[in-house]
Protein backbone atom coordinates (compact mmCIF):
# COMPACT_ATOMS: atom_id res chain seq x y z
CA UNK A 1 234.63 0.81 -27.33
CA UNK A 2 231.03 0.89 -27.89
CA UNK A 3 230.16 0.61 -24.12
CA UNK A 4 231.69 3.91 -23.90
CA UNK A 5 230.07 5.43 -26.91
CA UNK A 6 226.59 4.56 -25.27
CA UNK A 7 227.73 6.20 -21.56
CA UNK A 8 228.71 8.99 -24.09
CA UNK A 9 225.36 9.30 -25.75
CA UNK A 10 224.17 9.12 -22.64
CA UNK A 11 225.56 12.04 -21.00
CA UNK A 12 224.96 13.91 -24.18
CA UNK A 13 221.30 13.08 -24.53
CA UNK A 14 220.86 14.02 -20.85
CA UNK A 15 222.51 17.54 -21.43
CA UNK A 16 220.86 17.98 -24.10
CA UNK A 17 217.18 17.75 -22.72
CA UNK A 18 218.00 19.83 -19.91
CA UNK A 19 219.46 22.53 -22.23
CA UNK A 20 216.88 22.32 -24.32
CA UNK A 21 214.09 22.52 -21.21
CA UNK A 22 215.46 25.22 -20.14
CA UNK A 23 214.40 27.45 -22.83
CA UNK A 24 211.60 25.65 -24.41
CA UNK A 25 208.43 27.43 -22.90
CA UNK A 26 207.52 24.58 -20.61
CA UNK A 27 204.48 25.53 -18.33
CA UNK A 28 203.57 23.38 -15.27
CA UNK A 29 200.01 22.54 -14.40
CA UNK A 30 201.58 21.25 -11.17
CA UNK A 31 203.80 22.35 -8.50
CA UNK A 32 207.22 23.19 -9.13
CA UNK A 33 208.66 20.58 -6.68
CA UNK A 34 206.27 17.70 -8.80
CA UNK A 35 207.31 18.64 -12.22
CA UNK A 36 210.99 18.81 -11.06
CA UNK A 37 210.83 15.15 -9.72
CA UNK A 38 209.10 14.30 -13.32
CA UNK A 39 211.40 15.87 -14.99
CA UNK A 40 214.39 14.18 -13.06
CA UNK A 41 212.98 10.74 -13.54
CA UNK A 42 212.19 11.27 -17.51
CA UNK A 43 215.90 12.49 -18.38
CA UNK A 44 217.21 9.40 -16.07
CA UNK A 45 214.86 7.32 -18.00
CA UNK A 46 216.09 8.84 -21.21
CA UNK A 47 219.54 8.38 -20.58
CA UNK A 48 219.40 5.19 -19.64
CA UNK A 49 217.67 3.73 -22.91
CA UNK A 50 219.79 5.63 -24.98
CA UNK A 51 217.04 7.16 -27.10
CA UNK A 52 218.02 5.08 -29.64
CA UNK A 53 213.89 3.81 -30.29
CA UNK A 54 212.70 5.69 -33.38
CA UNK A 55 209.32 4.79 -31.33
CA UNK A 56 210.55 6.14 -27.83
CA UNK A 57 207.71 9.26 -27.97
CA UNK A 58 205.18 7.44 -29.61
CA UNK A 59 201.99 5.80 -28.41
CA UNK A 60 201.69 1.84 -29.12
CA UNK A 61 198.45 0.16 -29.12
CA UNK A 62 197.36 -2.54 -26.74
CA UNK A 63 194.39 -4.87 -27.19
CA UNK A 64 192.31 -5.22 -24.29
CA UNK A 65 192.82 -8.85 -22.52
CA UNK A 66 189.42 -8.91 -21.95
CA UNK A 67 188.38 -9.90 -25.57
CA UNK A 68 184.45 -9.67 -25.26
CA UNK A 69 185.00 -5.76 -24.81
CA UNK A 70 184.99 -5.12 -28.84
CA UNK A 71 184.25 -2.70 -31.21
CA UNK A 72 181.41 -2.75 -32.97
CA UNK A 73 182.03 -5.95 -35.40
CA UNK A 74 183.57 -7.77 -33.13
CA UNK A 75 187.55 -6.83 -33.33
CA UNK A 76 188.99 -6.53 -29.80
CA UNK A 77 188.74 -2.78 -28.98
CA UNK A 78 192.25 -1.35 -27.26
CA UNK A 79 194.04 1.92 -26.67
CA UNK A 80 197.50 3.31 -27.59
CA UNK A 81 199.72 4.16 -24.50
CA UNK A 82 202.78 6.29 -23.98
CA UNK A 83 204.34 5.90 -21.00
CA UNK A 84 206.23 8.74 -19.27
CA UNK A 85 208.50 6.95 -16.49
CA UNK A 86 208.26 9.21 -13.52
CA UNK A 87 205.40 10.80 -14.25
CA UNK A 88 201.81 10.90 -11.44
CA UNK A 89 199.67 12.56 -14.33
CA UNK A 90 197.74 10.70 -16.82
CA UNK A 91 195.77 12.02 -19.38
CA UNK A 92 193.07 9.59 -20.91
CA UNK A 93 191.75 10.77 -24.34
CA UNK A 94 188.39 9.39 -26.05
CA UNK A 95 188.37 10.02 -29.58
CA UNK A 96 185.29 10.92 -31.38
CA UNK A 97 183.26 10.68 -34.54
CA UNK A 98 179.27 11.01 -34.80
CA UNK A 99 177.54 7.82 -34.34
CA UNK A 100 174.72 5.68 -35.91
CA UNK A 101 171.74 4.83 -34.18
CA UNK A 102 169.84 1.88 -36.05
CA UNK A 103 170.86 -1.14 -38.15
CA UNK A 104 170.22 0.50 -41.27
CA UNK A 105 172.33 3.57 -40.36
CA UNK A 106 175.02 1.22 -38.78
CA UNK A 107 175.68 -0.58 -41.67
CA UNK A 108 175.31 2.43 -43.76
CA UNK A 109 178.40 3.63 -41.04
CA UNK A 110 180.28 0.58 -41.50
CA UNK A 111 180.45 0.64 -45.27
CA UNK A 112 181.32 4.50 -45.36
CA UNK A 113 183.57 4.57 -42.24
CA UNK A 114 184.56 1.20 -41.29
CA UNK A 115 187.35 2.54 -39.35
CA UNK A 116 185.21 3.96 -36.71
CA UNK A 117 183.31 0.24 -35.69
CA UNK A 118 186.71 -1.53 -36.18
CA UNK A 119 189.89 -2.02 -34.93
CA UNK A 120 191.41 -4.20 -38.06
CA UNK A 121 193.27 -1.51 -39.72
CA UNK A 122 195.05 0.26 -36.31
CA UNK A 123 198.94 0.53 -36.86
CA UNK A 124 200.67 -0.46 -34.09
CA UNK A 125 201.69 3.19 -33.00
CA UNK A 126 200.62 6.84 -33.07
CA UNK A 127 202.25 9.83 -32.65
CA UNK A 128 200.53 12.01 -30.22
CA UNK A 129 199.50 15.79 -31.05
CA UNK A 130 198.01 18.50 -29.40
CA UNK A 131 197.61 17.76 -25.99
CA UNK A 132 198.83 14.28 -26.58
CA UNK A 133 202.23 15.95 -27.88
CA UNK A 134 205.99 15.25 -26.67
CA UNK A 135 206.79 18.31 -27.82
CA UNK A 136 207.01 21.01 -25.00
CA UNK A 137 206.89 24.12 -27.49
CA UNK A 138 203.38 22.53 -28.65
CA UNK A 139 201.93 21.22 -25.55
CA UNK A 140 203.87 22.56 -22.85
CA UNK A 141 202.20 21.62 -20.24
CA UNK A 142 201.16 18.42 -20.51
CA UNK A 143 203.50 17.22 -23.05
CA UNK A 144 205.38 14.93 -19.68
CA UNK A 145 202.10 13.38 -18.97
CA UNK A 146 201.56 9.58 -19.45
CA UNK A 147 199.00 9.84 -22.40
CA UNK A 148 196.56 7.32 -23.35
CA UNK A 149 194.42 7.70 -26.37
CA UNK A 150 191.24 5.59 -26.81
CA UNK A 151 190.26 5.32 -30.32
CA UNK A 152 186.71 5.82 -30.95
CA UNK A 153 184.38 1.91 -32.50
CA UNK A 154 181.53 1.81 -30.46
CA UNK A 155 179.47 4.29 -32.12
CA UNK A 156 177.61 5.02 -29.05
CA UNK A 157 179.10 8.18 -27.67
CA UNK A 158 180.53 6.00 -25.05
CA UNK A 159 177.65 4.92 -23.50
CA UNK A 160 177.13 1.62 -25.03
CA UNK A 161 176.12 -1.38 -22.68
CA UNK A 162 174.75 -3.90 -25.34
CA UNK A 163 177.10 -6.67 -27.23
CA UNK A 164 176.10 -8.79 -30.38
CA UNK A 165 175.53 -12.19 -28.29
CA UNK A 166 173.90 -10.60 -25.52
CA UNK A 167 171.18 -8.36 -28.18
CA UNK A 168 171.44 -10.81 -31.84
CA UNK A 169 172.03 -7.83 -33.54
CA UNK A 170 174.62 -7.55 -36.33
CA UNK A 171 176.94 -5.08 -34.17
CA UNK A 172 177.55 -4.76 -30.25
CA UNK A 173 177.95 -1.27 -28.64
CA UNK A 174 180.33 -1.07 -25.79
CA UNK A 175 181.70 2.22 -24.78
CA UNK A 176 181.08 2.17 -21.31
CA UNK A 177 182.79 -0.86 -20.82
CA UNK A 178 185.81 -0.53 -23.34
CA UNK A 179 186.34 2.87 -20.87
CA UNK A 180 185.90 0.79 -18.13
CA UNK A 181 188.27 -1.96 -19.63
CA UNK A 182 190.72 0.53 -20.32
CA UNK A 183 190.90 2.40 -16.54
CA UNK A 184 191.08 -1.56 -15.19
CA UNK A 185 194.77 -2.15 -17.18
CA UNK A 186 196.15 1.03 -16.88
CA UNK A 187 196.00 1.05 -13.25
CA UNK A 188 198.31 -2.29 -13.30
CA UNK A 189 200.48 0.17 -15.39
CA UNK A 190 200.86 2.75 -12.84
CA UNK A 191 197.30 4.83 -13.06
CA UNK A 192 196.36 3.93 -9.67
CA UNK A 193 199.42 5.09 -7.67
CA UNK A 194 199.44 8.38 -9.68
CA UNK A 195 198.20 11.52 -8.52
CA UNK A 196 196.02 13.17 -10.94
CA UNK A 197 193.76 11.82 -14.35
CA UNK A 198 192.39 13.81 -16.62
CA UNK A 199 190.08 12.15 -18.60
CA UNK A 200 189.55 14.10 -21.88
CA UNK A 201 187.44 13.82 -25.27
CA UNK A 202 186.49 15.61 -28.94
CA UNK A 203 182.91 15.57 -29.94
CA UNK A 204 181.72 11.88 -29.28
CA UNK A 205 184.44 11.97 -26.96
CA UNK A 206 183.75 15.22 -25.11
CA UNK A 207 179.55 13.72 -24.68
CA UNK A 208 182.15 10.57 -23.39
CA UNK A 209 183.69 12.81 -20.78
CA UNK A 210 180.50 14.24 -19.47
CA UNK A 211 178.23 10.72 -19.31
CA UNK A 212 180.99 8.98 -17.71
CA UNK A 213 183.18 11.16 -15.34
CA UNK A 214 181.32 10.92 -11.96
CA UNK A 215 180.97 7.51 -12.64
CA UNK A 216 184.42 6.49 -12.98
CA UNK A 217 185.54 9.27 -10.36
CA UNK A 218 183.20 8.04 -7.56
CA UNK A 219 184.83 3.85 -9.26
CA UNK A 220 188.77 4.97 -8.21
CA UNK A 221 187.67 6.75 -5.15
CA UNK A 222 185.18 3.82 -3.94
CA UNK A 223 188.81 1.63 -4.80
CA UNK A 224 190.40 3.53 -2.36
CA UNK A 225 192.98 5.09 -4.51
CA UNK A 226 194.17 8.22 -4.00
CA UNK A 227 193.97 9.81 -7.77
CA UNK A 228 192.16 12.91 -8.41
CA UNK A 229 190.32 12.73 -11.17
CA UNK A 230 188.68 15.61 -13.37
CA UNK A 231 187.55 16.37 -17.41
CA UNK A 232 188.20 18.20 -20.29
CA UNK A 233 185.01 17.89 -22.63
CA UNK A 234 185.73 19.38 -26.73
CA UNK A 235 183.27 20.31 -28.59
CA UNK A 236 180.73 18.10 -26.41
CA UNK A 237 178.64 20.42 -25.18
CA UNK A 238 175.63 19.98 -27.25
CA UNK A 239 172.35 21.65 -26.53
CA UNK A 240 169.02 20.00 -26.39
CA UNK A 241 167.18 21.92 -29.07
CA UNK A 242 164.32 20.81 -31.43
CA UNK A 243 165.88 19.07 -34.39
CA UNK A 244 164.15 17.34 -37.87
CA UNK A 245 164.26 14.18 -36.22
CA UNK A 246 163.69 14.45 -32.72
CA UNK A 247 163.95 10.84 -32.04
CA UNK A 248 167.60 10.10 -33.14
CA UNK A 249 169.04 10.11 -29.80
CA UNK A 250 165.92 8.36 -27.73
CA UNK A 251 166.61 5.55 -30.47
CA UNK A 252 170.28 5.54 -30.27
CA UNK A 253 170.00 4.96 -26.65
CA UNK A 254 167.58 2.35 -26.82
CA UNK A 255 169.72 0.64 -29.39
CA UNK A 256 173.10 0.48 -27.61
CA UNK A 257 171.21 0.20 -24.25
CA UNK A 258 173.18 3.68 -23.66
CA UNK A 259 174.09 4.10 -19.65
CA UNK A 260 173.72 7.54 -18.66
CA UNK A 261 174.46 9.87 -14.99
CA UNK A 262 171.84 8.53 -12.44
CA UNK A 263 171.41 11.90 -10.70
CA UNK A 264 170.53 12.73 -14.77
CA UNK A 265 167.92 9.45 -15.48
CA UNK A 266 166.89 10.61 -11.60
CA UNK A 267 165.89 13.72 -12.57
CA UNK A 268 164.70 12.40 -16.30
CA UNK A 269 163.00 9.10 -15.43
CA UNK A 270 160.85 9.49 -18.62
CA UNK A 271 163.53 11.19 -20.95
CA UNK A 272 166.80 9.71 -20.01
CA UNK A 273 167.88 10.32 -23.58
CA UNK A 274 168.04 14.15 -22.66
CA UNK A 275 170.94 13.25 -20.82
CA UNK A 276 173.28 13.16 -23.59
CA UNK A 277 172.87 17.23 -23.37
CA UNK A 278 175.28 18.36 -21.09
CA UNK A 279 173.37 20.96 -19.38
CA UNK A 280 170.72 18.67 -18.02
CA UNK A 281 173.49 16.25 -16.52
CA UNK A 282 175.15 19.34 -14.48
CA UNK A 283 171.44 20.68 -13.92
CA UNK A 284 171.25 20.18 -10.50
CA UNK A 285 168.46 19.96 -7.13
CA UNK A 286 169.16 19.43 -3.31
CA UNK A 287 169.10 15.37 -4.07
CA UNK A 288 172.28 15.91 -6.44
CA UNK A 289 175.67 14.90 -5.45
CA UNK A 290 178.61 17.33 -6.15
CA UNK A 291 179.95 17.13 -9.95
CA UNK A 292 183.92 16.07 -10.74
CA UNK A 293 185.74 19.13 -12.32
CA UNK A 294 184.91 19.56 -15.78
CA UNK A 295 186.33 22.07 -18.01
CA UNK A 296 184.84 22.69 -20.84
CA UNK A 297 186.01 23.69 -24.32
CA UNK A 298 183.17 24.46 -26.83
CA UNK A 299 182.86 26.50 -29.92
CA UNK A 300 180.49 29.29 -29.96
CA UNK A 301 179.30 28.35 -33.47
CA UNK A 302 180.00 24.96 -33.28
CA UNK A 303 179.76 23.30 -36.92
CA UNK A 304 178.71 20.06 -36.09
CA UNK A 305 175.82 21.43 -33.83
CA UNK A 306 174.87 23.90 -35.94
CA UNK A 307 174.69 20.65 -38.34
CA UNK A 308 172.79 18.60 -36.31
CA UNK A 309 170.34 21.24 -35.58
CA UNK A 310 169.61 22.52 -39.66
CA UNK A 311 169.74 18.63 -40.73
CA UNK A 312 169.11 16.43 -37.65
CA UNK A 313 172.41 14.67 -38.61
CA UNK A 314 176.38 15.69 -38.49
CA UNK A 315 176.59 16.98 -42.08
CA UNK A 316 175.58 20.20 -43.36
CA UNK A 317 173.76 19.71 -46.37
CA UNK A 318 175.23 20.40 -49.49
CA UNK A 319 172.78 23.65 -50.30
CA UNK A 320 173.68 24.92 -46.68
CA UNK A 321 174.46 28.46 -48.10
CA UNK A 322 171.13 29.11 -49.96
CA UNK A 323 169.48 28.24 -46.81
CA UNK A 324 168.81 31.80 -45.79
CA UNK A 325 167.37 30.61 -42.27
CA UNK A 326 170.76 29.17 -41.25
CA UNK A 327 172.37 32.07 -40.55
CA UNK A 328 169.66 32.95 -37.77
CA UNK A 329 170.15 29.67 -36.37
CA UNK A 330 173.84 30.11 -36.26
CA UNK A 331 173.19 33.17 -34.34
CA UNK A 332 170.97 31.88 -31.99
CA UNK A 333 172.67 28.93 -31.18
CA UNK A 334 175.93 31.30 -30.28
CA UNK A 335 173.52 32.75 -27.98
CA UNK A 336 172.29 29.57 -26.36
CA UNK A 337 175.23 28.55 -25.68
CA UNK A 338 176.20 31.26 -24.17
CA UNK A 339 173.37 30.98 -21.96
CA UNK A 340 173.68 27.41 -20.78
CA UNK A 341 176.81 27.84 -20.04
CA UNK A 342 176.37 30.76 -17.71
CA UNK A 343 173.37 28.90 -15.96
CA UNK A 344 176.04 26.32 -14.78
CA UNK A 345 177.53 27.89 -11.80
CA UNK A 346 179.81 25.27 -11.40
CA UNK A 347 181.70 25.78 -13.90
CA UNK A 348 182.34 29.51 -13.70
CA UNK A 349 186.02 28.91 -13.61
CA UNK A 350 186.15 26.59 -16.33
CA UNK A 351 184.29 27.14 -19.50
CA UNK A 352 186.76 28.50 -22.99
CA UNK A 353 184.14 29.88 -25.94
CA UNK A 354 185.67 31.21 -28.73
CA UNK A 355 183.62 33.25 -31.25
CA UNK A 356 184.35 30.56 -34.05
CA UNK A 357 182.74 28.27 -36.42
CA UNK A 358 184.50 25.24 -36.49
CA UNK A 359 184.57 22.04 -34.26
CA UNK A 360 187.14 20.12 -31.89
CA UNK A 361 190.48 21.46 -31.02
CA UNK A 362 192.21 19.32 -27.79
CA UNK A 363 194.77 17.32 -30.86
CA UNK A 364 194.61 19.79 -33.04
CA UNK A 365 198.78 20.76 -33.54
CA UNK A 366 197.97 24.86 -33.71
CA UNK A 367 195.89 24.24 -30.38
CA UNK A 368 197.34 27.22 -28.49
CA UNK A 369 196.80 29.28 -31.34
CA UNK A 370 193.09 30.59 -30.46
CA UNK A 371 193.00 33.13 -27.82
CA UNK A 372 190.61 34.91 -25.49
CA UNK A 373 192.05 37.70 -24.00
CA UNK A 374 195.37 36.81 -24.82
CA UNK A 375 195.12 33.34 -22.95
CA UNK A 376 195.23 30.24 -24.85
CA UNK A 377 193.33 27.05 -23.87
CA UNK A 378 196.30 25.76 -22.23
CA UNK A 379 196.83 28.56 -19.97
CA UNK A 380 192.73 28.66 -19.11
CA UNK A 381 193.63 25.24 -18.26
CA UNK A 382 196.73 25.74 -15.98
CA UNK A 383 194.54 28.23 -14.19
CA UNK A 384 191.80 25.66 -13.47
CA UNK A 385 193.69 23.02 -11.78
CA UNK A 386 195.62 26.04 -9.99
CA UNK A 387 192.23 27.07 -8.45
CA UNK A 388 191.28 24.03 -7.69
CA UNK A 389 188.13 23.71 -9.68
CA UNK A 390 186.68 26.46 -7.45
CA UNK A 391 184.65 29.85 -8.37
CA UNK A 392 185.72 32.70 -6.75
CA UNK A 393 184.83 36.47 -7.63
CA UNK A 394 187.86 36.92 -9.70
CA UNK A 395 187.16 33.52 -12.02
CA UNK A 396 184.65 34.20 -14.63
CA UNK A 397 184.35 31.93 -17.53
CA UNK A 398 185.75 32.70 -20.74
CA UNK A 399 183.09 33.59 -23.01
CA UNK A 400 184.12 35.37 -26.28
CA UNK A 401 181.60 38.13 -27.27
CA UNK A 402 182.48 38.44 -30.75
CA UNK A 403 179.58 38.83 -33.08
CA UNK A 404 179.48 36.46 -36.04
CA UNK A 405 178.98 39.25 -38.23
CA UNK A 406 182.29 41.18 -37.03
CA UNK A 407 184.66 38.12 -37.74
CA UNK A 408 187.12 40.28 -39.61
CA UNK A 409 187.68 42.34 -37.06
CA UNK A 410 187.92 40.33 -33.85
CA UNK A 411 188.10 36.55 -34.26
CA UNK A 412 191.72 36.62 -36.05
CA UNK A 413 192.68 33.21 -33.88
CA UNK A 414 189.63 31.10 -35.46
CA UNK A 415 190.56 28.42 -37.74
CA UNK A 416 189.94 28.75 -41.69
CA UNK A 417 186.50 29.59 -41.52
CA UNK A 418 183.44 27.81 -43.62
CA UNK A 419 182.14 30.89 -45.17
CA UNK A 420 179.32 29.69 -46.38
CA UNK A 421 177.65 30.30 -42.52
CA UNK A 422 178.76 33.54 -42.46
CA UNK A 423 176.05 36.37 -42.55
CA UNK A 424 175.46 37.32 -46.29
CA UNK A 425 174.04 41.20 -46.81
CA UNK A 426 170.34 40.02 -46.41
CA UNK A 427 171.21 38.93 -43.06
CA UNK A 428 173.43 41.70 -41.66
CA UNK A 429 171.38 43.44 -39.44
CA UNK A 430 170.82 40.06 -37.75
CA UNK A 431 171.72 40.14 -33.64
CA UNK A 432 170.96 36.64 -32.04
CA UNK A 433 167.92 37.63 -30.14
CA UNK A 434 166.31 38.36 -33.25
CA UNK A 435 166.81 34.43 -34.79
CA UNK A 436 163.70 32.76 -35.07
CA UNK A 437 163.65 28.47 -33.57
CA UNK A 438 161.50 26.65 -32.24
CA UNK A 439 161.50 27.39 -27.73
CA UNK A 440 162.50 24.94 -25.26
CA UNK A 441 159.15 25.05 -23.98
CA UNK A 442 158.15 23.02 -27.44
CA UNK A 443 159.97 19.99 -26.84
């Protein structure tokens, strides 16, 4: 009797899906015939377990085998995994969260936010949202995709190369190799007969993306696999602009031994550091090899840049709003953006600004809610691996022109604004040309 309840449950749970697929808004960053056969294999899959797992669409951590790849204080680092059986997509997502760049500021981190150098308080699963959603009417493109997310205890923006036995120092720093660690197991789990990875990261994450996507591109294809691979980079396109204390990132690189783009230390053999600012790794000469695909999310008035710039650390300081000054640095840093952006002709098809103050977005669960044009970052995306990465007179990046003193009139997708950046009446008048910091030629 309860052999043919399961066939029964079966058959239902198999109807079901394709019922409800077929008016769920699913999009298809692939070719029909592809996302078929997924499709196909994922309902078989389905069927056959029953669904009875309350865990069946959630991601469960793994430990790295290799134990010497840690987090900062020594727990093994790891990465949660969701398998989708039929699937040739991965995506690969670095989380993010600042970073500390001396022993005093490290263990001022690890008291504070011990969760980021750690891995001793991970629960064994996650459930995945935004682009790391099961849920087609929230991600509905991707939502089919094997997803791996990579929690963030390195503290190093990824770059790390330096562990505790190796330097004496109280913490190691390892985020090139825990990314390197974690590519090495998932390709015994299917990653390297798959067609297509998309490496993606928030803040810390999205600086993860850009330092480490040629690298570990040019790593599969020198493996002789067969996997195009390509990135999504949130909220880490910082820009290198004066800041209080200039030296933060030259000393955070010294101090995790940080590994940066060759063509970038190539072109920087003095100032490698600088190449933790996106634009000068995609700057390129006739000695530069061709980039991987990168799209690029990025706030125009991105709050923890804006941050970093007034402060010279991730916080805004508490008296942000009597700081008349900040709102002609908020200005001008839209418009910088704005420029470096443009100056990257590679990436004319694959750039998505909105006129917003706020900062990451990719697992945010109202993702698809901010528009440009009518087009949601999903959809910019969809058109990007459609084009195949390539300019073309009709791609132009998407670049909103809003003003920051018109918000209430044509920014209605931002997020809950932080008012206190706003323009107040003194400031009004304001345009970003007229903002007053110090010129790149100062540095």
């Amino acid at each position: 009797m309860l052999s043919i309840f399961i066939l029964q449950f079966r058959v239902f749970t198999a109807a079901f899906l394709l019922s409800f697929l077929s008016v769920v808004p699913v999009k298809c960053s692939i070719d029909l015939k592809e996302s078929v056969e997924e499709l196909t294999a994922q309902i078989r899959h389905l069927a056959h377990k029953g669904c009875f797992s309350n865990d069946a669409f959630k991601l469960k951590r793994r430990f790295l085998r290799d134990r010497n790849t840690t987090c900062n204080d020594g727990t093994p680092a790891g990465y949660y995994l969701r398998k989708a059986h039929g699937s040739k997509r991965w995506i690969v997502y670095l989380d993010g969260g600042e970073f500390c760049v001396s022993g005093p500021s490290c263990e001022k981190r690890y008291r504070d936010m011990r969760q980021l150098m750690s891995s001793s308080s991970w629960n064994a699963t996650r459930i995945g949202t935004g682009i790391l959603s099961t849920d087609p009417s929230e991600n509905p493109s991707w939502w089919n995709a094997n997803h791996v997310y990579v929690p963030y205890c390195s503290s190093d923006a990824w770059s790390g190369n330096a562990s505790m036995s190796e330097t004496g120092e109280r913490f190691s720093f390892l985020g090139t190799r825990i990314l390197d660690k974690v590519i090495e197991e998932l390709m015994t789990k299917g990653l390297a007969d798959s067609k297509r990875l998309l490496l993606a990261g928030s803040s810390a994450g999205g600086i993860g993306v850009i330092l480490n996507l040629d690298r570990l591109a040019r790593r599969i294809k020198m493996a002789g696999l067969k996997v195009e691979v390509r990135g999504l980079a949130d909220s880490g396109w910082y820009l290198d602009m004066p800041i209080p204390d200039t030296n933060q990132i030259q000393q955070g690189m010294a101090y995790w031994r940080g590994v940066v783009p060759k063509d970038c230390a190539r072109r920087y053999p003095t100032r490698k550091w600088k190449c933790y600012f996106a634009e000068n790794v995609h700057r390129r000469d006739s000695k530069s090899p061709k980039h991987s695909p990168l799209f690029v999310f990025q706030w125009r008035y991105d709050h923890a840049q804006i941050a970093f710039v007034v402060s010279g650390t991730f916080r805004m300081p508490d008296d942000a709003h009597k700081q008349k000054h900040i709102h002609k640095i908020v200005l001008r840093l839209g418009t910088e953006l704005r420029d470096s952006l443009n100056r990257t002709k590679d990436l004319a098809c694959s750039v998505f600004v909105p006129s917003c103050i706020a900062h990451t977005i990719l697992t945010r669960d109202d993702w698809l809610k901010v528009t440009i044009g009518g087009k949601n970052l999903n959809d910019a995306i969809d058109e990007w691996y459609q084009s195949s990465a390539k300019g073309s007179a009709n791609c132009r990046p998407l670049i909103e022109s809003c003003p920051l003193w018109q918000f209430s009139n044509c920014a209605k997708t931002c997020p809950a604004l932080d008012k206190s950046l706003l323009p107040g009446p003194h400031s009004m008048r304001s345009r970003p040309g007229s903002a007053s910091l110090p010129s790149r030629s100062s540095q």
